[in-house]
Protein backbone atom coordinates (compact mmCIF):
# COMPACT_ATOMS: atom_id res chain seq x y z
CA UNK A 1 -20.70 -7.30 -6.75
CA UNK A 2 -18.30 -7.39 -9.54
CA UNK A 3 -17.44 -3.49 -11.11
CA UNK A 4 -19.20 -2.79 -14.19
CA UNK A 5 -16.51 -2.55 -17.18
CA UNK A 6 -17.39 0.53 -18.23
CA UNK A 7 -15.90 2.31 -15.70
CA UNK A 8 -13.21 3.98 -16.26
CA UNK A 9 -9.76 3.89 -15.12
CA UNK A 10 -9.48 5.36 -11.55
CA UNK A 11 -6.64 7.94 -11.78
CA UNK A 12 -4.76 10.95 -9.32
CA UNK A 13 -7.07 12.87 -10.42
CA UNK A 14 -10.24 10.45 -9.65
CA UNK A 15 -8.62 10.83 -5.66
CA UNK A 16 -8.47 14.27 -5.83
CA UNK A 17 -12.39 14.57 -6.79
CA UNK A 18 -13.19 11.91 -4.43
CA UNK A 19 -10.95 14.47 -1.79
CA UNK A 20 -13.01 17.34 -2.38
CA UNK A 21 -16.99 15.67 -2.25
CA UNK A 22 -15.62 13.75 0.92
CA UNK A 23 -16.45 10.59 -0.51
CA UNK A 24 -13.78 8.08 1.15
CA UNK A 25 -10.95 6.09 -0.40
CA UNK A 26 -10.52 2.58 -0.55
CA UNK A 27 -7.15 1.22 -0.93
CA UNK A 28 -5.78 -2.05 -0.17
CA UNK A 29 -2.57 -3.83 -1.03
CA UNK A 30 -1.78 -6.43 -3.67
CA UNK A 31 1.17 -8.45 -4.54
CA UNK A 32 0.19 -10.79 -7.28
CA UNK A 33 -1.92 -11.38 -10.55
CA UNK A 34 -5.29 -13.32 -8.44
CA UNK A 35 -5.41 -11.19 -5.41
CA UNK A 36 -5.51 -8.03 -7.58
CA UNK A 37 -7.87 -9.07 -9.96
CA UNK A 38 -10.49 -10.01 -6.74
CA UNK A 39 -9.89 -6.79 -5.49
CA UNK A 40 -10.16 -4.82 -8.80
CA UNK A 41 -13.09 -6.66 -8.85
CA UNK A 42 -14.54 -5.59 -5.96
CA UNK A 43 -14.35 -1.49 -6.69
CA UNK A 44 -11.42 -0.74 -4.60
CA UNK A 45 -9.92 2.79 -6.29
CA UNK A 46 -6.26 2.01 -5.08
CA UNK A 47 -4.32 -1.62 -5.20
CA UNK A 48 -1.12 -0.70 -3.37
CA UNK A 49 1.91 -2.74 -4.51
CA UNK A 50 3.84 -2.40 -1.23
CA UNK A 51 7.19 -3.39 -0.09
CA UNK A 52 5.45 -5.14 2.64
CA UNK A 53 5.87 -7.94 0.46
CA UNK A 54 9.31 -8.49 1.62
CA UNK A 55 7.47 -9.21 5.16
CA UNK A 56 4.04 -11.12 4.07
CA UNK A 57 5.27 -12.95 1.09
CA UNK A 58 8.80 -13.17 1.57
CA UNK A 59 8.93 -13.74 4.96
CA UNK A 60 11.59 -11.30 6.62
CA UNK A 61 11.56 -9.37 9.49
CA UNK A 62 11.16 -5.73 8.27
CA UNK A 63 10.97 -4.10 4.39
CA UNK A 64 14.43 -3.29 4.02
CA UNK A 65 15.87 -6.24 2.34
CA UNK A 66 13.04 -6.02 -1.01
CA UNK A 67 15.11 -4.89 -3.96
CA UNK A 68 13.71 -2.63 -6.85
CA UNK A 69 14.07 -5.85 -9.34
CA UNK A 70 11.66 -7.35 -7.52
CA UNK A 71 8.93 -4.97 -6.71
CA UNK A 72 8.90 -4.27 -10.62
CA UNK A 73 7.86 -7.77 -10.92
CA UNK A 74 5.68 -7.60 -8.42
CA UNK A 75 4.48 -4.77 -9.25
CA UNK A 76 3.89 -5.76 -13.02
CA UNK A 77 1.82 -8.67 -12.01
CA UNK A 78 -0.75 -6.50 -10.25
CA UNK A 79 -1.20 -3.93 -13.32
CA UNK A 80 -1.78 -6.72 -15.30
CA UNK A 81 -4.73 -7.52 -13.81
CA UNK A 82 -6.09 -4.56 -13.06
CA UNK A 83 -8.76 -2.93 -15.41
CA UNK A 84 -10.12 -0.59 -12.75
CA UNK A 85 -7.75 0.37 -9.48
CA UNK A 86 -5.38 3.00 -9.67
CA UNK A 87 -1.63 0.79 -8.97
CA UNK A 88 0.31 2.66 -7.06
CA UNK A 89 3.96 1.24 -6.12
CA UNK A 90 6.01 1.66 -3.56
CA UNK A 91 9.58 2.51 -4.22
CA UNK A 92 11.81 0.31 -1.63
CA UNK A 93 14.18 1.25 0.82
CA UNK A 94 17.83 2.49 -0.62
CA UNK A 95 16.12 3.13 -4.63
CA UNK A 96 15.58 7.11 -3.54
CA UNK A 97 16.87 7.99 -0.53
CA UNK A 98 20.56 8.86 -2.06
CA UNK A 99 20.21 11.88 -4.20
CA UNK A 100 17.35 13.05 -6.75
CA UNK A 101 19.26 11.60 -9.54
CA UNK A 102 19.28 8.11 -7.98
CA UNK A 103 15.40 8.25 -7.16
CA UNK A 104 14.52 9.62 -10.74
CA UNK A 105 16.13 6.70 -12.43
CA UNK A 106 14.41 4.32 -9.81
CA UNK A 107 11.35 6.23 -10.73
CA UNK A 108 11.50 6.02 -14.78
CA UNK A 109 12.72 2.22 -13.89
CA UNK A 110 9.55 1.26 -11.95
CA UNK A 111 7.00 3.57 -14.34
CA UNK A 112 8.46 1.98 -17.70
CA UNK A 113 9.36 -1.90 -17.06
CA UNK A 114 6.00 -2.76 -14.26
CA UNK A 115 3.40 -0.08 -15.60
CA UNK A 116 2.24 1.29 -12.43
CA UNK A 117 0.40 4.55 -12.27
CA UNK A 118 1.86 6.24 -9.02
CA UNK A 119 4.56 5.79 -6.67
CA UNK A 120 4.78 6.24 -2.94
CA UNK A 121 7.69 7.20 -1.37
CA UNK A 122 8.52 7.61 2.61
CA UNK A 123 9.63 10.37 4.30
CA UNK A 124 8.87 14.16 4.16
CA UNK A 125 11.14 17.36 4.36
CA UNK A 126 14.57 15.63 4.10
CA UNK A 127 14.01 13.92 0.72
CA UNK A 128 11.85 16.94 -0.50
CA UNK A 129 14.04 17.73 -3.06
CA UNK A 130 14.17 14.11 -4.77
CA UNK A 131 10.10 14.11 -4.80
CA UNK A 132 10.08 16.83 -6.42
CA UNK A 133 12.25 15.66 -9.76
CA UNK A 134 10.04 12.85 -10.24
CA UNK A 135 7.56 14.85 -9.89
CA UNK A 136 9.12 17.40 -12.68
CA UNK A 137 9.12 13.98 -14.64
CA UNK A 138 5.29 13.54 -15.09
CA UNK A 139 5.34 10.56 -12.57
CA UNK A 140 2.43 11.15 -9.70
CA UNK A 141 3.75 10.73 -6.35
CA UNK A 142 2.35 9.87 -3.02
CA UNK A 143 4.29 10.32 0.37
CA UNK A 144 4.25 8.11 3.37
CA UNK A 145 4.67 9.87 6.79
CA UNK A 146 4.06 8.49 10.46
CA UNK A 147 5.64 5.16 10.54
CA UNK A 148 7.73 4.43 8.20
CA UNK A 149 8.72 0.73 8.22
CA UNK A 150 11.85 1.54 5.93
CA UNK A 151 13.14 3.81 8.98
CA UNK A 152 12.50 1.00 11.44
CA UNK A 153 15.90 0.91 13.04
CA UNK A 154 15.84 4.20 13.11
CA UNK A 155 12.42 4.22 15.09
CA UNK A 156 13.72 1.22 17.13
CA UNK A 157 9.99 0.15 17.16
CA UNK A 158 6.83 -0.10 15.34
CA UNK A 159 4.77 2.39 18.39
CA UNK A 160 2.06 5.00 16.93
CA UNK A 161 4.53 7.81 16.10
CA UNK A 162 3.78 11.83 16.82
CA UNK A 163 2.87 11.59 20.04
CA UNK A 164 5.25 14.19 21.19
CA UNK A 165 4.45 17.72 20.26
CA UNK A 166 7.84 18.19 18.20
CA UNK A 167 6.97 15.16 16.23
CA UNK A 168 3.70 16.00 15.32
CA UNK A 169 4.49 19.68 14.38
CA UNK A 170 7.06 18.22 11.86
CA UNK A 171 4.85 15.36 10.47
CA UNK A 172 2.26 18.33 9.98
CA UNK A 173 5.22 20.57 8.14
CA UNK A 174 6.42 17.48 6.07
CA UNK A 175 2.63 16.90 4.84
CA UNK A 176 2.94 20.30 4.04
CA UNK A 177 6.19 20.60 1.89
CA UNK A 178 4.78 17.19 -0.03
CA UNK A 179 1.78 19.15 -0.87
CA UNK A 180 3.30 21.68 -2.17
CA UNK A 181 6.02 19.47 -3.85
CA UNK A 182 2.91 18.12 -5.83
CA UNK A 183 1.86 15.28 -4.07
CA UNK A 184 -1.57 13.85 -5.04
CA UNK A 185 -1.75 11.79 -1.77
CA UNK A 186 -0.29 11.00 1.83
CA UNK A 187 -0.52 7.63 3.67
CA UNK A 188 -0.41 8.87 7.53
CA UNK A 189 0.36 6.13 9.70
CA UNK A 190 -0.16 4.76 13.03
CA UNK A 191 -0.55 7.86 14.54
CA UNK A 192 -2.62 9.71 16.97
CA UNK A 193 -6.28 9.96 15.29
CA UNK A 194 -6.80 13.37 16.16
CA UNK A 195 -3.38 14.62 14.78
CA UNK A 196 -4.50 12.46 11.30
CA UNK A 197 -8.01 14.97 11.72
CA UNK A 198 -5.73 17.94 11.92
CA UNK A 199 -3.78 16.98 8.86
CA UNK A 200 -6.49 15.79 6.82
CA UNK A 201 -8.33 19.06 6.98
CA UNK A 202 -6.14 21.59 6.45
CA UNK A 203 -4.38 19.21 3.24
CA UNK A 204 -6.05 19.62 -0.57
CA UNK A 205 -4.16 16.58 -1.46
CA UNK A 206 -5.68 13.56 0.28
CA UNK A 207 -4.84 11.27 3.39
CA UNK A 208 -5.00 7.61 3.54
CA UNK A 209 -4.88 6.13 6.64
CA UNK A 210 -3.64 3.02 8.18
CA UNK A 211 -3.93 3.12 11.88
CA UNK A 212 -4.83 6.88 11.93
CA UNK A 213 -8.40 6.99 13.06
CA UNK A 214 -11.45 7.70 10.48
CA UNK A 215 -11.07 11.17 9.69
CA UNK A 216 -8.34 10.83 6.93
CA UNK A 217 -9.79 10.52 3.43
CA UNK A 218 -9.26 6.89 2.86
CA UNK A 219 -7.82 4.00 4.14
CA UNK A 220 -5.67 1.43 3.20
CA UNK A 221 -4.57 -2.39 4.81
CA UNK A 222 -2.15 -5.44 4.13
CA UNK A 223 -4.42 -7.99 2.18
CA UNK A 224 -2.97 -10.38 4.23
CA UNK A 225 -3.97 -8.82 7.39
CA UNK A 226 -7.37 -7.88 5.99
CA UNK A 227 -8.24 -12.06 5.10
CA UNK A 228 -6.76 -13.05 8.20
CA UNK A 229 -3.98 -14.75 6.26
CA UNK A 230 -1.37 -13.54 8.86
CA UNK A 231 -2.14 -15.57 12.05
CA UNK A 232 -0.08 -14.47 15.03
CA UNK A 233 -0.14 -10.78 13.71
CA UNK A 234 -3.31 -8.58 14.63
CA UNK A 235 -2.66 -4.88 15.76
CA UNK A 236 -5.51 -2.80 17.03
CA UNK A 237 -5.98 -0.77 13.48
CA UNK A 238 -6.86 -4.10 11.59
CA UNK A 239 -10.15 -5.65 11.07
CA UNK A 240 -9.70 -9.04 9.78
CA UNK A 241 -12.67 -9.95 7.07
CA UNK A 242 -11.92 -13.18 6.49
CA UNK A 243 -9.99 -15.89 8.68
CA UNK A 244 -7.98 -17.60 5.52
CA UNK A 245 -5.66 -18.66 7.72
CA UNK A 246 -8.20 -21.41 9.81
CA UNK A 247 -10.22 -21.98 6.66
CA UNK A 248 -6.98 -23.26 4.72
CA UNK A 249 -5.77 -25.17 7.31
CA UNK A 250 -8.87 -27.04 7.57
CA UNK A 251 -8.88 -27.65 3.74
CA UNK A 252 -5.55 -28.94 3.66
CA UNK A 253 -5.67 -30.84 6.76
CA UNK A 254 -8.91 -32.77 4.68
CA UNK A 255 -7.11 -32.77 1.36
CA UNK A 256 -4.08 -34.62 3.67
CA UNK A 257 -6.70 -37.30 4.83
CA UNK A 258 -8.61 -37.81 1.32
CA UNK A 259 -4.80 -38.48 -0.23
CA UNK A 260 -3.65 -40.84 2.29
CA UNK A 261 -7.12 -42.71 2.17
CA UNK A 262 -7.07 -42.63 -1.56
CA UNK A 263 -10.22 -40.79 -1.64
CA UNK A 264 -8.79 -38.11 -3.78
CA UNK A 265 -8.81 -38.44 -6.91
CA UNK A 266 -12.36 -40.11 -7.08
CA UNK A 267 -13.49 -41.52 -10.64
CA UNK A 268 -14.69 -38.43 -11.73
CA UNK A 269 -11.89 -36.46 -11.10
CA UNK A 270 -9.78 -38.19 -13.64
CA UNK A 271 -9.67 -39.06 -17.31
């Protein structure tokens, strides 16, 4: 069912409301003009323009190596097609980290040249301080805490994180200081679903999960992963809608044959 275009604009302050009736979040990513229009679409509140796109369209190992320059474009795609979705845009690895002058000018960079709405940012406590001059800017920020794919090597591995009792009391502080940075949202990932329950309810500002059990306020997944676009990559937290990935090959194993027989084009396919 497509969204009636009278809605309006979903907006931080549209997931706040949603926050405090407990209805849930939807939020799923995009990386380019068609996919986001489909999913704007479809209703979902959030199209997340994430630097996963340096692993599922770009093909490399982890997120670090997607450069600002090019999740503004990517990023500028998706808001042009969206009518409906809030856009928010992740700001990639080495943009923010530095100093809060660095990530205010990677802020006012992304916000100006792609038009996104939001921007999400890993990390809690230690980059506090840079948060909260964007913040002081006007630009709505949500944090990213759990695993943090730009701290991979750090991590050494993509396990659930907060296991440990230390971890989870600081991933429970960090949540915290975002909150009261001004933070309209958290994305809480891959960890324990009963530390994500904990979190969720004593936070005004809301949680999306991925990999962090159903008690957070929304959720969120890699398109990809959602259509089953990504074939040898299926973790536990992803439900795979669609199977793209046989479906395509299928279709372009028969487009393949009808070229090579000369069935393709047939008379009425051409002028």
């Amino acid at each position: 069912m497509s969204v009636n275009k009278v809605i309006k604009r979903i907006t931080t302050s549209t997931i706040k409301e949603l926050k405090a009736k407990g209805e849930k979040i939807s939020m799923l990513t995009a990386y380019d003009y068609s996919i986001a229009k489909v999913l704007d679409n479809a209703g979902v509140e959030v199209i997340l323009v994430g630097d996963s796109a340096a692993n599922v369209i770009a093909g490399y190992e982890t997120t670090l190596p997607i450069t600002l320059d090019q999740m503004i474009y990517h990023a500028s795609s998706v808001v042009r097609a969206t009518e409906h979705a809030l856009v928010l845009v992740d700001l990639p690895f080495g943009s923010y980290q530095g100093s809060a002058d660095e990530a205010f000018k990677s802020a006012v960079r992304m916000m100006k040249e792609s038009g996104a709405h939001a921007l999400k940012l890993e990390g809690g406590i230690e980059i506090i301080d840079n948060i909260k001059k964007i913040i002081a800017a006007g630009i709505p920020v949500c944090g990213h805490l759990g695993l943090t794919p730009q701290s991979i090597n750090k991590f050494g591995t993509f396990g659930v994180r907060a296991k440990e009792d230390a971890e989870a009391e600081k991933l429970i502080a960090d949540a915290k200081a975002l909150e009261e940075a001004g933070c309209f949202a958290v994305v809480l990932e891959k960890i324990p679903a009963a530390l994500a329950k904990k979190v969720t309810a004593s936070l005004s500002m809301a949680t999306i999960g991925i990999g962090a059990g159903d008690d957070c306020d929304g959720q969120v997944l890699v398109v990809n992963d959602f259509l089953g676009l990504t074939k040898d990559f299926k973790p536990k937290f992803v439900r795979q809608y669609l199977k793209l990935y046989d479906e395509i090959l299928v279709a372009a194993g028969q487009y393949v044959k009808d070229v090579k027989s000369g069935n393709f084009p047939n008379e009425q396919e051409q002028y």
